[in-house]
Protein backbone atom coordinates (compact mmCIF):
# COMPACT_ATOMS: atom_id res chain seq x y z
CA UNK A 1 -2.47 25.48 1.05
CA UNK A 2 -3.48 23.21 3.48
CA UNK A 3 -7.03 25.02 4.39
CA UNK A 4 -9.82 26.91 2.66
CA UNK A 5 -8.17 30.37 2.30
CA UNK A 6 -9.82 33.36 1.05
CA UNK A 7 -10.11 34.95 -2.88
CA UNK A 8 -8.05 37.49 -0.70
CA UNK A 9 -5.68 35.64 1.65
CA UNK A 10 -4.82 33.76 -1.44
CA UNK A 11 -3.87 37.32 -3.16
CA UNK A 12 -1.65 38.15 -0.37
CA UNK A 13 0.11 34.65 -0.27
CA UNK A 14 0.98 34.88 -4.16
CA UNK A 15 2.01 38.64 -4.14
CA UNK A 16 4.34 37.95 -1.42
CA UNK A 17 6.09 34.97 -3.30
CA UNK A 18 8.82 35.92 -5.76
CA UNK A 19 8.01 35.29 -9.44
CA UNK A 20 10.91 32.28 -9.29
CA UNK A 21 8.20 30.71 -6.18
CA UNK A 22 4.89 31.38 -8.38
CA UNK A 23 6.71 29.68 -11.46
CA UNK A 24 7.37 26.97 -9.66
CA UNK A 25 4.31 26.32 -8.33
CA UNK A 26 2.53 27.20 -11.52
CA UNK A 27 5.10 24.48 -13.10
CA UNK A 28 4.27 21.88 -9.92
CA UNK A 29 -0.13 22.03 -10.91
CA UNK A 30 0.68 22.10 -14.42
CA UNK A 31 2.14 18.54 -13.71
CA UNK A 32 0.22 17.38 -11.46
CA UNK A 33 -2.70 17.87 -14.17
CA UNK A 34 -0.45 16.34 -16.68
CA UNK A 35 -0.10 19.61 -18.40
CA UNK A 36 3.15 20.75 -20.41
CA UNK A 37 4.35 24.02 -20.56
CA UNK A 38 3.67 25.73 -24.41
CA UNK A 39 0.77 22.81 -25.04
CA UNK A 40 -1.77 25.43 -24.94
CA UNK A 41 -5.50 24.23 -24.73
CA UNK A 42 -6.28 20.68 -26.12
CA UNK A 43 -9.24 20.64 -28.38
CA UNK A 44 -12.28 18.65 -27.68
CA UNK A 45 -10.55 18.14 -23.40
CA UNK A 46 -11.80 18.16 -20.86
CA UNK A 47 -10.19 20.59 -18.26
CA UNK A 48 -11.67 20.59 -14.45
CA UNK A 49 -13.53 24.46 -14.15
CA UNK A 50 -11.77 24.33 -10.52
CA UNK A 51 -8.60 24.11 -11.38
CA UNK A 52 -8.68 26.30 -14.48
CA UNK A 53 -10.36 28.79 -12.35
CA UNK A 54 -7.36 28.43 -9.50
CA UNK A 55 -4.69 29.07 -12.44
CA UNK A 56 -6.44 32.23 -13.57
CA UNK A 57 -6.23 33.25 -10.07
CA UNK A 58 -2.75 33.26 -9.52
CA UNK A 59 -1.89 34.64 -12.52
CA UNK A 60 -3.81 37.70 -11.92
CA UNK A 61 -1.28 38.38 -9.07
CA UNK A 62 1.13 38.19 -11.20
CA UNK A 63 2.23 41.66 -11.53
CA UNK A 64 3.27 42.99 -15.11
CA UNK A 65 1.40 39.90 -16.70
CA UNK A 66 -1.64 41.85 -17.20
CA UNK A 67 0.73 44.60 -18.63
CA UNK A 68 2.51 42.79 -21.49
CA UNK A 69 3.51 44.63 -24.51
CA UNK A 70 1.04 44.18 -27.51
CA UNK A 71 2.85 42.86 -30.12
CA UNK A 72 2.79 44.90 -33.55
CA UNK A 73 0.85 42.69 -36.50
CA UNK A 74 2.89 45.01 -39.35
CA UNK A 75 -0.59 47.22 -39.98
């Protein structure tokens, strides 16, 4: 992204990128905010709102992420 896009040019660019593109570039930020896959949310850190709110973003055009089977507790 090398200009302001959008809330929904930004849509369009993710759902046309195959889910092997959006890992990737999910994978690439992660890094670049020194962020490991699994680590989950650090207690007590300090997370920039932007980028947290950009990550939430392209995961809701992730299709089938919102749709996720619920796992069964054993009740």
């Amino acid at each position: 992204m090398t200009s302001k896009e959008s809330a929904e040019e930004r849509k369009l660019r993710f759902q046309s990128m195959t889910s092997y593109e959006r890992q990737v570039l999910l994978r690439k930020k992660m890094k670049s905010e020194g962020l490991e896959e699994g680590s989950g949310v650090k207690p007590l850190s300090s997370y920039n709102q932007e980028e947290i709110l950009e990550l939430i973003e392209i995961t809701r055009c992730i299709p089938g992420l919102n749709t996720l089977p619920k796992v069964n507790s054993g009740n």
